[in-house]
PDB file of N, CA and C in Angstrom:
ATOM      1  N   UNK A   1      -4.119 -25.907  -7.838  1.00  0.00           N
ATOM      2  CA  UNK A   1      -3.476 -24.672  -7.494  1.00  0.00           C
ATOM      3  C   UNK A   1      -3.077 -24.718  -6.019  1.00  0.00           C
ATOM      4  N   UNK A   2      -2.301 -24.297  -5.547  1.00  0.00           N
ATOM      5  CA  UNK A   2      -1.398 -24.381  -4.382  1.00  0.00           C
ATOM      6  C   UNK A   2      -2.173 -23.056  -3.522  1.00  0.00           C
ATOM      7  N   UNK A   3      -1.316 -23.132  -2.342  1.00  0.00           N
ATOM      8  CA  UNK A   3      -2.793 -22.248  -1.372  1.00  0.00           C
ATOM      9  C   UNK A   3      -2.333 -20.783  -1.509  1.00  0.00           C
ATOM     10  N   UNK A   4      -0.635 -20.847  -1.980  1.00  0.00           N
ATOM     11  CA  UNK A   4       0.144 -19.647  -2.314  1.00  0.00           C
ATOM     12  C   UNK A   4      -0.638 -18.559  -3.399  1.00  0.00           C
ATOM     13  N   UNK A   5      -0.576 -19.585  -4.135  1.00  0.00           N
ATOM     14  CA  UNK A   5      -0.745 -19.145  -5.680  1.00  0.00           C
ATOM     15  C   UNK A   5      -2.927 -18.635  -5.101  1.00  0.00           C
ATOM     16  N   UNK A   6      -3.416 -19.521  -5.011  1.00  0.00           N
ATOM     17  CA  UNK A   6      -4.605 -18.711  -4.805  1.00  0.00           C
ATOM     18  C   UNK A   6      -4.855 -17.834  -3.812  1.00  0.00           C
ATOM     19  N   UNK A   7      -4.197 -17.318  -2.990  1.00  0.00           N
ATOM     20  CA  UNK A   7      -4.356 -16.001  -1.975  1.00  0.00           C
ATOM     21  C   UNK A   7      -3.390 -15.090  -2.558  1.00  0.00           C
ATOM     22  N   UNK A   8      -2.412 -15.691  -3.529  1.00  0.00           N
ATOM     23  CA  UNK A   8      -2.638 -14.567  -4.432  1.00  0.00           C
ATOM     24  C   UNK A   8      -3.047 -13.931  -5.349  1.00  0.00           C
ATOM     25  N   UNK A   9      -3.932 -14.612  -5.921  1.00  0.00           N
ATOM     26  CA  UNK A   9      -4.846 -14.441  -7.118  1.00  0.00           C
ATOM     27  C   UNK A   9      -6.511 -13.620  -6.696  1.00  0.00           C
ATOM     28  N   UNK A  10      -6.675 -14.456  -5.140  1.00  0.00           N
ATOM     29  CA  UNK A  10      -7.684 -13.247  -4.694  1.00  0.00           C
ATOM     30  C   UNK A  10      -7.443 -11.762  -4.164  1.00  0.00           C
ATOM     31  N   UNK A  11      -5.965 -11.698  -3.379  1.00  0.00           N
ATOM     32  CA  UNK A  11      -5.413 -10.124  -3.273  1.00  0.00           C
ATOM     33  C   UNK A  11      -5.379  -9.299  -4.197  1.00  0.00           C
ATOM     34  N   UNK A  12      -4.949  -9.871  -5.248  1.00  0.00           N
ATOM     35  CA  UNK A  12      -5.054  -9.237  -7.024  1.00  0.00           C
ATOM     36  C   UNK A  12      -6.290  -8.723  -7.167  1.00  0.00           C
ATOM     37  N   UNK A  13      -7.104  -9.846  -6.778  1.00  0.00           N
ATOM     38  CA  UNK A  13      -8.810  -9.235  -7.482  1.00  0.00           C
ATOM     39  C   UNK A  13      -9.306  -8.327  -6.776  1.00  0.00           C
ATOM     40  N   UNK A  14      -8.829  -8.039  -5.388  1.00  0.00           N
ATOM     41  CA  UNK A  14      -9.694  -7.439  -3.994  1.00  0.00           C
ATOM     42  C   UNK A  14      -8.799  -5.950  -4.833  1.00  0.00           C
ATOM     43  N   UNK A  15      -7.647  -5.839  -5.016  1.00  0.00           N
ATOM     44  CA  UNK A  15      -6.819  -4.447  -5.121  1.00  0.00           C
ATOM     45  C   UNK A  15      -7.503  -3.918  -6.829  1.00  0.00           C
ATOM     46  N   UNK A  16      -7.835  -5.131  -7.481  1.00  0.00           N
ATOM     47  CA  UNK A  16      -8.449  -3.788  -8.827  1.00  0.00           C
ATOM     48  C   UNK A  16      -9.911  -3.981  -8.552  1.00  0.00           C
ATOM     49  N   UNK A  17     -10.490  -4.414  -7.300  1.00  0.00           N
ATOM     50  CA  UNK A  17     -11.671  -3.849  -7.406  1.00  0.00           C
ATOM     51  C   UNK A  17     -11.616  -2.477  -6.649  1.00  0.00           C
ATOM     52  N   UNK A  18     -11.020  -2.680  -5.443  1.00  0.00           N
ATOM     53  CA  UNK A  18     -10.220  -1.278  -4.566  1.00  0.00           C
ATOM     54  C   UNK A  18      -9.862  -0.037  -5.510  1.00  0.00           C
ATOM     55  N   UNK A  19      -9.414  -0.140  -6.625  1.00  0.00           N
ATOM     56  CA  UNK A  19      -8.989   0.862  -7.326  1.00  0.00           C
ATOM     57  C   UNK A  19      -9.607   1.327  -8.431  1.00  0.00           C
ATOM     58  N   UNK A  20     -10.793   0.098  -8.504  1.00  0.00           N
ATOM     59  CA  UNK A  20     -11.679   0.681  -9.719  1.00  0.00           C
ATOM     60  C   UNK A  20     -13.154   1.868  -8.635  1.00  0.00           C
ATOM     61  N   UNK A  21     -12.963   0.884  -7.665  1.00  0.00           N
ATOM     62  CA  UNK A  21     -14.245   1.954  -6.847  1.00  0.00           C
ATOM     63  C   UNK A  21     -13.715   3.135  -6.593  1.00  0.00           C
ATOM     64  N   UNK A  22     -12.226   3.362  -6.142  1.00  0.00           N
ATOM     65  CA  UNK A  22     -11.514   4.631  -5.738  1.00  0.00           C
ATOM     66  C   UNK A  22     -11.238   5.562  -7.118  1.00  0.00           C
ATOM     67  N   UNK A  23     -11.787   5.162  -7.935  1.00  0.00           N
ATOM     68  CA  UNK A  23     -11.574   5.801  -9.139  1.00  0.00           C
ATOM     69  C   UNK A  23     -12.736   6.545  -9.313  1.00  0.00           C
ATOM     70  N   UNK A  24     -13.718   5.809  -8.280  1.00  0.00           N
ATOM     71  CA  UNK A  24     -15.069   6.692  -8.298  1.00  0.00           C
ATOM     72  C   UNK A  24     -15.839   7.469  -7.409  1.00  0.00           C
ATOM     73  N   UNK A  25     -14.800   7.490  -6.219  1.00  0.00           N
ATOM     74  CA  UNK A  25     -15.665   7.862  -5.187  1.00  0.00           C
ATOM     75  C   UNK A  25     -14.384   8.926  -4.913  1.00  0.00           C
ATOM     76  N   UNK A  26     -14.543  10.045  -3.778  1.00  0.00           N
ATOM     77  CA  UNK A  26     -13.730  10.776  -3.106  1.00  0.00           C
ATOM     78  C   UNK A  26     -14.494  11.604  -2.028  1.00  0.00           C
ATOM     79  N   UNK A  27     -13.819  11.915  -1.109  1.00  0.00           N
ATOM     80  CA  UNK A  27     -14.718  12.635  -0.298  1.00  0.00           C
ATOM     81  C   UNK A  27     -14.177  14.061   0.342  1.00  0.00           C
ATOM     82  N   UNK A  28     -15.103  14.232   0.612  1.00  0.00           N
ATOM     83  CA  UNK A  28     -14.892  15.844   1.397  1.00  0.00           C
ATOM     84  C   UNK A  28     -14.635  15.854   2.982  1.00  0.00           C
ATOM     85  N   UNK A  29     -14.610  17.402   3.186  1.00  0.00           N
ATOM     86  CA  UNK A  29     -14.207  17.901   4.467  1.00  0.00           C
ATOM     87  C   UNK A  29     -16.251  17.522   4.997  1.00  0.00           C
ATOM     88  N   UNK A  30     -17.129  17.880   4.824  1.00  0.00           N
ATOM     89  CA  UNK A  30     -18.569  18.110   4.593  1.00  0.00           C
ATOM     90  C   UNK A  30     -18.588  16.420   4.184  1.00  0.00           C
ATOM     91  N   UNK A  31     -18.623  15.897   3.359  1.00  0.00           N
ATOM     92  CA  UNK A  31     -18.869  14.995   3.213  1.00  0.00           C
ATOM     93  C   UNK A  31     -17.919  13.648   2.844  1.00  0.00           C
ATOM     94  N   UNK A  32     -17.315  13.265   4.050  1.00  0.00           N
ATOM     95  CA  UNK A  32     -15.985  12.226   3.723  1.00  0.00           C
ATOM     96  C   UNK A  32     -16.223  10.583   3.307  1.00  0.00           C
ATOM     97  N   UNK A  33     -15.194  10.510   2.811  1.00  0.00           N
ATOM     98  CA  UNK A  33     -15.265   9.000   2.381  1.00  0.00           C
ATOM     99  C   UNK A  33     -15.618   8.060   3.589  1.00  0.00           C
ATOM    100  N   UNK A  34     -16.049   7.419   4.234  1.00  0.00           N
ATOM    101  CA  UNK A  34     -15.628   5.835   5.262  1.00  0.00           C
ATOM    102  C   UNK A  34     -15.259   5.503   4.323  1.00  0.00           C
ATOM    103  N   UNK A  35     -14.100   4.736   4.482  1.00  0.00           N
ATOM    104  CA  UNK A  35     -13.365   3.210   4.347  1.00  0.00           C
ATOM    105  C   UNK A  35     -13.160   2.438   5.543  1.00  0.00           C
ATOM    106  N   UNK A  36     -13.411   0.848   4.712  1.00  0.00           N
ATOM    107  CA  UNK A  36     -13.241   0.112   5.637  1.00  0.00           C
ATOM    108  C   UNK A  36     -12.361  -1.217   5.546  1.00  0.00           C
ATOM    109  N   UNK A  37     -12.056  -1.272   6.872  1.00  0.00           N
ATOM    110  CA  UNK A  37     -10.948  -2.370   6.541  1.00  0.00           C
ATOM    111  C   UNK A  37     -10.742  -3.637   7.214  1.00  0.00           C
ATOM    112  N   UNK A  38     -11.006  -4.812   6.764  1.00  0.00           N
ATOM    113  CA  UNK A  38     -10.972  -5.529   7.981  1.00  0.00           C
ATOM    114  C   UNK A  38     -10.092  -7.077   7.619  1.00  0.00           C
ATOM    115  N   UNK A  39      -9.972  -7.677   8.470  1.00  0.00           N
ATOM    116  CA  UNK A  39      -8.513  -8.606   8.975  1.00  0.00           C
ATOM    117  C   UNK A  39      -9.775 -10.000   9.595  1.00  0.00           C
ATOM    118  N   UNK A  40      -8.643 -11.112   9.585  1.00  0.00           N
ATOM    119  CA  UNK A  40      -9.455 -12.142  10.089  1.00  0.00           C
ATOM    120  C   UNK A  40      -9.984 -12.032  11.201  1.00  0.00           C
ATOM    121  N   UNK A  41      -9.111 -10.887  12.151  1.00  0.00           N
ATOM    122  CA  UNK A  41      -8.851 -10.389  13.546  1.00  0.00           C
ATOM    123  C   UNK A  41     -10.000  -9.409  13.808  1.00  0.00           C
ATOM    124  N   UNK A  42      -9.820  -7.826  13.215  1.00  0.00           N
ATOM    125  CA  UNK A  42     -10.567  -7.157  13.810  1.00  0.00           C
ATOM    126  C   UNK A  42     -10.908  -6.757  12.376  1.00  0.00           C
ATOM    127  N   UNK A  43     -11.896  -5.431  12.960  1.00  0.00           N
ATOM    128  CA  UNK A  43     -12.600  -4.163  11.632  1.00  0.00           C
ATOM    129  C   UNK A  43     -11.800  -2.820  12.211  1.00  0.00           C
ATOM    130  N   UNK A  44     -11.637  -2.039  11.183  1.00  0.00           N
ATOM    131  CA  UNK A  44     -11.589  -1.295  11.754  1.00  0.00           C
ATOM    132  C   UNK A  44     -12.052   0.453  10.535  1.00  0.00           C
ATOM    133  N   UNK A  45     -12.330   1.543  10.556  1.00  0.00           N
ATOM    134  CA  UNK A  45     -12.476   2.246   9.674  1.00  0.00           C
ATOM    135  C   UNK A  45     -12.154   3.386   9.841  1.00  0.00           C
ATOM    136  N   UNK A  46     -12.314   4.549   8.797  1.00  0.00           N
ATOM    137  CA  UNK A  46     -11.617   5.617   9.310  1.00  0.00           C
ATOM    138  C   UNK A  46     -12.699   6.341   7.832  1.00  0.00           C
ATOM    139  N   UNK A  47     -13.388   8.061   8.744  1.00  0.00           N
ATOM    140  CA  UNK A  47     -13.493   9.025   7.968  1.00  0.00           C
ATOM    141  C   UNK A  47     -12.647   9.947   7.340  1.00  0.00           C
ATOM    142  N   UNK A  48     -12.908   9.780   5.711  1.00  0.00           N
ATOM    143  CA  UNK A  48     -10.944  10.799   5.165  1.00  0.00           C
ATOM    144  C   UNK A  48     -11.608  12.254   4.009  1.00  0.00           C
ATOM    145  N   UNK A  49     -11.020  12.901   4.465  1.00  0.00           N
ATOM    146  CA  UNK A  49     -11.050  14.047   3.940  1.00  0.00           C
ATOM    147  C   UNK A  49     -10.295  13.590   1.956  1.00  0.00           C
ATOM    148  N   UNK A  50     -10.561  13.804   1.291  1.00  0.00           N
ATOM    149  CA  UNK A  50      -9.617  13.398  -0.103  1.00  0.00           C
ATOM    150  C   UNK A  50      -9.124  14.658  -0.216  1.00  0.00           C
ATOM    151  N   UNK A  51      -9.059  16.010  -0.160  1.00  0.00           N
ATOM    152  CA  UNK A  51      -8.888  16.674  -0.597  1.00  0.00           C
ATOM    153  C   UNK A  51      -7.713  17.458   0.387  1.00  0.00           C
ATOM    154  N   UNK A  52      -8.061  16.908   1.490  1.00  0.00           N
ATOM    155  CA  UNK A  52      -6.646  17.878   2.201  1.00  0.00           C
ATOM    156  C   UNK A  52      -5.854  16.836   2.448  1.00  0.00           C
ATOM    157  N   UNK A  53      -6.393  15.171   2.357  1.00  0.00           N
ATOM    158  CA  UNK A  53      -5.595  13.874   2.502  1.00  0.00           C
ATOM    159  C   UNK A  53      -5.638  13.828   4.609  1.00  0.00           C
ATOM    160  N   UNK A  54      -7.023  14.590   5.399  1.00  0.00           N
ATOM    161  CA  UNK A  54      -7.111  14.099   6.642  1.00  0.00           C
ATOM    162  C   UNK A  54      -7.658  13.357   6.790  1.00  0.00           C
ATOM    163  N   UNK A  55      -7.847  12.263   8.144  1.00  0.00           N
ATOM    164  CA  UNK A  55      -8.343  11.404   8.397  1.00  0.00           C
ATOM    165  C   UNK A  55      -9.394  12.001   9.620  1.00  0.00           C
ATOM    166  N   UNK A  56     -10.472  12.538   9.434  1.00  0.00           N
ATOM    167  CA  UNK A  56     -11.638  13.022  10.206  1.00  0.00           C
ATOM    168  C   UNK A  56     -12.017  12.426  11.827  1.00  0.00           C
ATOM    169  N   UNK A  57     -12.119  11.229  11.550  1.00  0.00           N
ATOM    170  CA  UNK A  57     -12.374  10.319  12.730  1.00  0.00           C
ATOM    171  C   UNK A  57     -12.065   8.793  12.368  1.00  0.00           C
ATOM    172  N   UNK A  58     -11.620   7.945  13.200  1.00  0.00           N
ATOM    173  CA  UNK A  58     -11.483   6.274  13.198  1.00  0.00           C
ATOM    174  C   UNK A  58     -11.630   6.046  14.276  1.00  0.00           C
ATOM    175  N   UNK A  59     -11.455   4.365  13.803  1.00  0.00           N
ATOM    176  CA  UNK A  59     -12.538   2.953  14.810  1.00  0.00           C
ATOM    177  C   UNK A  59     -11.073   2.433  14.859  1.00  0.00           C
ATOM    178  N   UNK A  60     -10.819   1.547  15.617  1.00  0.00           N
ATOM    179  CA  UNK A  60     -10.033   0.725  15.641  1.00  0.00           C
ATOM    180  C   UNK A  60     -10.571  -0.647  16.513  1.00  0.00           C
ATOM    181  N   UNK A  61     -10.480  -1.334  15.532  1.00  0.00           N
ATOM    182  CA  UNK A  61     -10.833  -2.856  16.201  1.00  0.00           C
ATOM    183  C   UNK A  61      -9.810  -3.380  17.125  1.00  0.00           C
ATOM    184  N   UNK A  62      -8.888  -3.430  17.089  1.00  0.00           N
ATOM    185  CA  UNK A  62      -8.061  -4.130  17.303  1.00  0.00           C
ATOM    186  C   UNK A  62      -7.306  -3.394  19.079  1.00  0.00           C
ATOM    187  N   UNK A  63      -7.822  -2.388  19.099  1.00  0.00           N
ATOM    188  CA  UNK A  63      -7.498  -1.322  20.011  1.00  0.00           C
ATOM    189  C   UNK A  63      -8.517  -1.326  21.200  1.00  0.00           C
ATOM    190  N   UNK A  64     -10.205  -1.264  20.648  1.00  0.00           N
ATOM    191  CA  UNK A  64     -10.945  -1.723  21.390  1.00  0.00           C
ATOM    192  C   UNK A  64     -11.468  -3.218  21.547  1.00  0.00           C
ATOM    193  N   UNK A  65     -10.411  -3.965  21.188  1.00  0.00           N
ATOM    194  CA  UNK A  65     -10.528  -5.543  21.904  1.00  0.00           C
ATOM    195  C   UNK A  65     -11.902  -6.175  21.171  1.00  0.00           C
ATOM    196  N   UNK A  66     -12.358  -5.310  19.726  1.00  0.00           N
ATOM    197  CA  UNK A  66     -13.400  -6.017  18.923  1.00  0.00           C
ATOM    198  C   UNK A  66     -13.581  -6.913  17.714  1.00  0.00           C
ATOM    199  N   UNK A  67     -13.891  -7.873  17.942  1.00  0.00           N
ATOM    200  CA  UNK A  67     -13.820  -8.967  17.037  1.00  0.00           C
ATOM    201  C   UNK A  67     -14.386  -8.439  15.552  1.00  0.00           C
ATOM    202  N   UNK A  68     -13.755  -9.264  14.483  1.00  0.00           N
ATOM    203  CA  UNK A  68     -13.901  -8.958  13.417  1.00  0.00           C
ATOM    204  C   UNK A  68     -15.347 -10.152  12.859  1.00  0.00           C
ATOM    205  N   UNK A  69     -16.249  -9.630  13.597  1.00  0.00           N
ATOM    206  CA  UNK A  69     -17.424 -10.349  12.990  1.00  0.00           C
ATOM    207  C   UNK A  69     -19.182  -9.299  13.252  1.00  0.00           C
ATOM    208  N   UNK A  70     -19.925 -10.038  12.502  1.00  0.00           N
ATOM    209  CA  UNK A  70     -21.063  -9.407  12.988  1.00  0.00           C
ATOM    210  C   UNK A  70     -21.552  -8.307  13.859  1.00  0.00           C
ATOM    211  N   UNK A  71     -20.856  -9.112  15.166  1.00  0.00           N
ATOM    212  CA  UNK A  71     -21.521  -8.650  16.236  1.00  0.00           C
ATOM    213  C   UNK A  71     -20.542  -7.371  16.726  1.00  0.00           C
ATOM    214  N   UNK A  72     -19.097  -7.789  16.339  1.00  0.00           N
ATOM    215  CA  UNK A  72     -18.177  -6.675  16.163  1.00  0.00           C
ATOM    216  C   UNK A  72     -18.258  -5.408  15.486  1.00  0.00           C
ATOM    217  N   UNK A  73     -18.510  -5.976  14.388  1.00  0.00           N
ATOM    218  CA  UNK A  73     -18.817  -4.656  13.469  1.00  0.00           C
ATOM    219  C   UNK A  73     -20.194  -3.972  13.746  1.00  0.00           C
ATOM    220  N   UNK A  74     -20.920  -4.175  14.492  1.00  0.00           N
ATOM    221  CA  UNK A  74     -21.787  -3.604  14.837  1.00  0.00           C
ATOM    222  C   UNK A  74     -21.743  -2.368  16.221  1.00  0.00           C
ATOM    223  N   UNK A  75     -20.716  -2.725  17.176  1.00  0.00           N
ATOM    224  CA  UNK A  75     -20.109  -2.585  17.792  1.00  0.00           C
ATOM    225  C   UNK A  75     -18.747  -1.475  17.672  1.00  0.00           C
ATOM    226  N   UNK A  76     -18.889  -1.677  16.375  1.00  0.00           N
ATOM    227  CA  UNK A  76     -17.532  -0.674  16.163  1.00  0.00           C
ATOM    228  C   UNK A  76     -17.856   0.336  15.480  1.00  0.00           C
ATOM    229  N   UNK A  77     -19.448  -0.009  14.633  1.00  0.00           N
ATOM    230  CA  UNK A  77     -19.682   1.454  13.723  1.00  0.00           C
ATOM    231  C   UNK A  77     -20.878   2.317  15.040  1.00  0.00           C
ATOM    232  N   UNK A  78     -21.350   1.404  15.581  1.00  0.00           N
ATOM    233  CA  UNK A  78     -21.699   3.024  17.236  1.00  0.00           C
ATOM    234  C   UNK A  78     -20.330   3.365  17.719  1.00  0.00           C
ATOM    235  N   UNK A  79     -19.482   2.768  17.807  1.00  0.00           N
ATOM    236  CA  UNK A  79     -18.466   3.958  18.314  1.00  0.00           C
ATOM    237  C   UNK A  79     -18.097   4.583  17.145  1.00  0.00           C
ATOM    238  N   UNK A  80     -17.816   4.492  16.007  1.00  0.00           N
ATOM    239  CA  UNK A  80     -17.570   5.158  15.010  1.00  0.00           C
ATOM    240  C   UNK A  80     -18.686   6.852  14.804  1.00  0.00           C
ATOM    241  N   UNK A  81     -19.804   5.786  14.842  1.00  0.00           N
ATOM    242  CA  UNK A  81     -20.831   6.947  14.688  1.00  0.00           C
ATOM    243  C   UNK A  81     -21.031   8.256  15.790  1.00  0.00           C
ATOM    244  N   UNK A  82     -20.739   7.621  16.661  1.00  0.00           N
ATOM    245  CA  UNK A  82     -20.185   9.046  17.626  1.00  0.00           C
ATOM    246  C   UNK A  82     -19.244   9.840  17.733  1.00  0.00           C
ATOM    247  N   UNK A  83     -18.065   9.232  17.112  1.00  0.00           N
ATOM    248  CA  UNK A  83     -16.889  10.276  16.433  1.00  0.00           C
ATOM    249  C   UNK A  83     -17.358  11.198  15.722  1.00  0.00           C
ATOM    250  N   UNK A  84     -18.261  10.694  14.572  1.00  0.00           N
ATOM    251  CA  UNK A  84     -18.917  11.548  13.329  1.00  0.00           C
ATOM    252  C   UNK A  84     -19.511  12.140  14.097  1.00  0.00           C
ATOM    253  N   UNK A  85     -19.989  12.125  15.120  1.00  0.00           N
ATOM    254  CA  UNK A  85     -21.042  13.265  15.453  1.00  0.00           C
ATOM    255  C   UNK A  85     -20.370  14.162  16.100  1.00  0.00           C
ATOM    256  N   UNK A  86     -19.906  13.882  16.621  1.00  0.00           N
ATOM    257  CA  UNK A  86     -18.785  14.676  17.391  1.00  0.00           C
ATOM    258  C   UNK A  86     -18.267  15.749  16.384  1.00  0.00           C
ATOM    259  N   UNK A  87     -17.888  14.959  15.013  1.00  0.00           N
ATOM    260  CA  UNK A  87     -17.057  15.737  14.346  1.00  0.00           C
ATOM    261  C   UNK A  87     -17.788  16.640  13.501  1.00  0.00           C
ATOM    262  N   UNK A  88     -19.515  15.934  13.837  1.00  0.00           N
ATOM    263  CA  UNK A  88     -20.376  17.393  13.041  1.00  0.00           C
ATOM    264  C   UNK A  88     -20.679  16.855  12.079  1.00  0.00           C
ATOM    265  N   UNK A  89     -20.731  15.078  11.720  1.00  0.00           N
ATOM    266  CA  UNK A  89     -20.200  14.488  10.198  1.00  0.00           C
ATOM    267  C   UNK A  89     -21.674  13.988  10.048  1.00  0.00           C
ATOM    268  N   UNK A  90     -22.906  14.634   9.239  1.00  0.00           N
ATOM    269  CA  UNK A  90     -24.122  13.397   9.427  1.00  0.00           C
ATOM    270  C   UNK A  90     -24.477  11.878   7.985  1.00  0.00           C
ATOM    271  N   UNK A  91     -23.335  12.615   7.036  1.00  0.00           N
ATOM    272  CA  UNK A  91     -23.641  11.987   5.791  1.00  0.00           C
ATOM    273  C   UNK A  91     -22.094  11.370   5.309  1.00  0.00           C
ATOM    274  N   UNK A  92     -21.966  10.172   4.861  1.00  0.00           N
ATOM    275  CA  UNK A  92     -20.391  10.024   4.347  1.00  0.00           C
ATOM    276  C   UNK A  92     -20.905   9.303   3.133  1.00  0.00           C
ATOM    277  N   UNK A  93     -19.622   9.332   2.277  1.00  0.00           N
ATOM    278  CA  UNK A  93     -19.819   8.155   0.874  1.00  0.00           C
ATOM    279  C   UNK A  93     -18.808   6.964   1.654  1.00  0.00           C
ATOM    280  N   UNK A  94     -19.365   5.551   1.372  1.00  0.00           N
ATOM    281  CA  UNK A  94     -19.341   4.602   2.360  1.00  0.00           C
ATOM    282  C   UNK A  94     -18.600   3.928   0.806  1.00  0.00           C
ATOM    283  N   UNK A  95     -17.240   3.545   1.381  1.00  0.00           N
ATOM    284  CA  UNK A  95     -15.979   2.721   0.315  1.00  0.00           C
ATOM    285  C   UNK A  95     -15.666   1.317   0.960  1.00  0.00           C
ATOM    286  N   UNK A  96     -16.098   0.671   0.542  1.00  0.00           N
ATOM    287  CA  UNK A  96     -16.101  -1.234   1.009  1.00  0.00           C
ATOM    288  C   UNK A  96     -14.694  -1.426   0.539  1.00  0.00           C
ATOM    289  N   UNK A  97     -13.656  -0.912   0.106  1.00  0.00           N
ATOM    290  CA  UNK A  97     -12.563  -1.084   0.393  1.00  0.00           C
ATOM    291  C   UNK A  97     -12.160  -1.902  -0.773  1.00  0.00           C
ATOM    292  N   UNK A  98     -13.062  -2.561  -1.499  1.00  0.00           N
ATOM    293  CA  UNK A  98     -12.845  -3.803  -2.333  1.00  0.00           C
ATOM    294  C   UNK A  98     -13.450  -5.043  -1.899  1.00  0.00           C
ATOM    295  N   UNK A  99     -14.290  -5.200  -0.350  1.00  0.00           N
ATOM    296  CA  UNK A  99     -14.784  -6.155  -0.212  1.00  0.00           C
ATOM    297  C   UNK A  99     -15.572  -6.195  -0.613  1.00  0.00           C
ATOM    298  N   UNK A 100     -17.058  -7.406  -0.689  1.00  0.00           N
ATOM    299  CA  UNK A 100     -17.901  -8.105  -1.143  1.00  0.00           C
ATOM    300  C   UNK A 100     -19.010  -6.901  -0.119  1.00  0.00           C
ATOM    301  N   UNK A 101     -20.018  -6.617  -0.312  1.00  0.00           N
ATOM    302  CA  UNK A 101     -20.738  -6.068   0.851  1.00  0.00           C
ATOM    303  C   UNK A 101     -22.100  -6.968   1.106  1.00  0.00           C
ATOM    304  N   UNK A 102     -21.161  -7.778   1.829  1.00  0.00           N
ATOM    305  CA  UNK A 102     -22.322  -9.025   2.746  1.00  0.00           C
ATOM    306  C   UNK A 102     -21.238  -9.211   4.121  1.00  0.00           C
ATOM    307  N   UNK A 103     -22.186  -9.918   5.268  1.00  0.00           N
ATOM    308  CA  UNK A 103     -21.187 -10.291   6.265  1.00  0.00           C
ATOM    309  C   UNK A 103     -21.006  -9.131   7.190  1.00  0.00           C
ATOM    310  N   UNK A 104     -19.560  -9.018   7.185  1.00  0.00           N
ATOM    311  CA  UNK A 104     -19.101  -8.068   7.843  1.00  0.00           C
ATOM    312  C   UNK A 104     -19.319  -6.744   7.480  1.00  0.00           C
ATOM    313  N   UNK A 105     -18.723  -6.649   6.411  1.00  0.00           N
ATOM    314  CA  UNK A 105     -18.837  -5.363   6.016  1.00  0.00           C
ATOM    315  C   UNK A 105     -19.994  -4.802   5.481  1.00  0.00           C
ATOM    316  N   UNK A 106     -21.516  -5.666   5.425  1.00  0.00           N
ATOM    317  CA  UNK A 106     -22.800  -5.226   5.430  1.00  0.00           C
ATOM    318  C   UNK A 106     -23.207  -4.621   6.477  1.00  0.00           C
ATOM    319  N   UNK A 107     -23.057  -5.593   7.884  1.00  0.00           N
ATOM    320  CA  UNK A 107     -23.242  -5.400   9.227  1.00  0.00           C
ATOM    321  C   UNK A 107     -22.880  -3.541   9.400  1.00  0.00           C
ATOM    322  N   UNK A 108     -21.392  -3.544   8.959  1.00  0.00           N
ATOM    323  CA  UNK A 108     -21.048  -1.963   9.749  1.00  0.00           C
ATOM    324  C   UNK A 108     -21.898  -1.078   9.225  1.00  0.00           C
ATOM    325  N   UNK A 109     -22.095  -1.309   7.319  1.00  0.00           N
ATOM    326  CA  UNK A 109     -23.032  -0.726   6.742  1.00  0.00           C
ATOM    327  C   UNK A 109     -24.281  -0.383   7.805  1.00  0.00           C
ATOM    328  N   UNK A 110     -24.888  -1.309   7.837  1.00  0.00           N
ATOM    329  CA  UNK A 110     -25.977  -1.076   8.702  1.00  0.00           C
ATOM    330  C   UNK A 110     -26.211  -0.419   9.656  1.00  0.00           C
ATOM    331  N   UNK A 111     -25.379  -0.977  10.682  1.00  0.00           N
ATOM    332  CA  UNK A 111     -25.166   0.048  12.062  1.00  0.00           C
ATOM    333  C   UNK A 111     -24.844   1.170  12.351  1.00  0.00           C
ATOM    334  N   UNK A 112     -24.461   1.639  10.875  1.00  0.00           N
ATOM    335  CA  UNK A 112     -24.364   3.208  10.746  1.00  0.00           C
ATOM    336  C   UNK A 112     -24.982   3.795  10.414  1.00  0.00           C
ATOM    337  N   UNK A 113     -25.544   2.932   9.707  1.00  0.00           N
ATOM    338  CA  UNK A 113     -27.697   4.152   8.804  1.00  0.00           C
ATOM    339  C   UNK A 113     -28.318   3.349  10.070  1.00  0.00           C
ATOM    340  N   UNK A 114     -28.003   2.739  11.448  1.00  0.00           N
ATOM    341  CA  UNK A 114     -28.819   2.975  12.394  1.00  0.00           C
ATOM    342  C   UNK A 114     -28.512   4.078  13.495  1.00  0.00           C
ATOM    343  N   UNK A 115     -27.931   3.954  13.393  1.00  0.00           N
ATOM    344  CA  UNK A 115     -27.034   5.468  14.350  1.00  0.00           C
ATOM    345  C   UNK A 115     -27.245   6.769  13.987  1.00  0.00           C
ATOM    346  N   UNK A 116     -27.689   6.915  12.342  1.00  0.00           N
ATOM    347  CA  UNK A 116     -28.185   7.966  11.995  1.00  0.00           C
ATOM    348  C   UNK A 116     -27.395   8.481  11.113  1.00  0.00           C
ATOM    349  N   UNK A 117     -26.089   8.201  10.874  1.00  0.00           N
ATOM    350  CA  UNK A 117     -25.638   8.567   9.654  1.00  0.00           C
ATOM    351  C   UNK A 117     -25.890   8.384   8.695  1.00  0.00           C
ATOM    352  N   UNK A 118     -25.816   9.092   7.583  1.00  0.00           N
ATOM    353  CA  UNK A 118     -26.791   8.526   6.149  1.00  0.00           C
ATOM    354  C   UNK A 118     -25.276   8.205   5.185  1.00  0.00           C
ATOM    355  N   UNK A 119     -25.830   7.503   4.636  1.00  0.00           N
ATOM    356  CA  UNK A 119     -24.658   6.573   3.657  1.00  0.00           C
ATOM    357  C   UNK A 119     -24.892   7.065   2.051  1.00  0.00           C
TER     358      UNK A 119
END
C-alpha cells in the first residue's frame, strides 16, 4: 500500500470514530464538552457549549509556542484550566476527538483532573 492510500485509510478511521463518540456526548453551558485537537506541531483545545454552538474557553498550541508532546500538553491544559476557572467551569465531558487516549492526549487528560477540573 502506498503512503497515500494509508493516511488515507487512517483519516477515515479517526473521522467515524469522531462521529461515533459525537453521537454520544454533548455538552452544556454548566457542563461543556473539551475537545481536543492535536497536529504533529501543536495541541490545542477548546470548551463548547452544544446547545447555543459557543466556544466557552480555548488553548492554543500553536499561539503559545507549545509543542505537541507530553510535556506540552501538560502545559497547555494549566493554561486551559484557568480559563475554566475563570469561566466558573469545574466539571467538563472530555471528547478525544477520535484519538487513541494514550500519549498526548492522555497527558492533557491528566493535567486537567490535576488542576482540579473533574472529567
Amino acid at each position: 500500500m502506498n503512503r497515500a492510500k494509508v493516511l488515507a485509510k487512517k483519516s477515515l478511521k479517526r473521522q467515524k470514530r469522531k462521529l461515533r463518540i459525537r453521537g454520544k456526548i454533548s455538552g452544556t453551558a454548566d457542563f461543556p464538552r473539551v475537545s481536543v485537537f492535536k497536529s504533529n506541531k501543536f495541541i490545542s483545545a477548546q470548551a463548547i457549549d452544544d446547545v447555543k454552538g459557543n466556544t466557552l474557553a480555548h488553548v492554543d498550541g500553536s499561539a503559545l509556542k507549545i509543542a505537541s508532546n507530553k510535556e506540552g500538553a501538560v502545559k497547555a491544559a494549566e493554561v486551559f484550566a484557568t480559563q475554566l476557572k475563570e469561566a466558573k467551569i469545574e466539571q467538563v465531558k472530555f471528547d478525544k476527538n477520535g484519538y487513541q487516549y494514550h500519549g498526548v492526549v492522555k497527558a492533557f487528560a491528566d493535567a486537567l483532573r490535576d488542576s482540579g477540573i473533574k472529567l
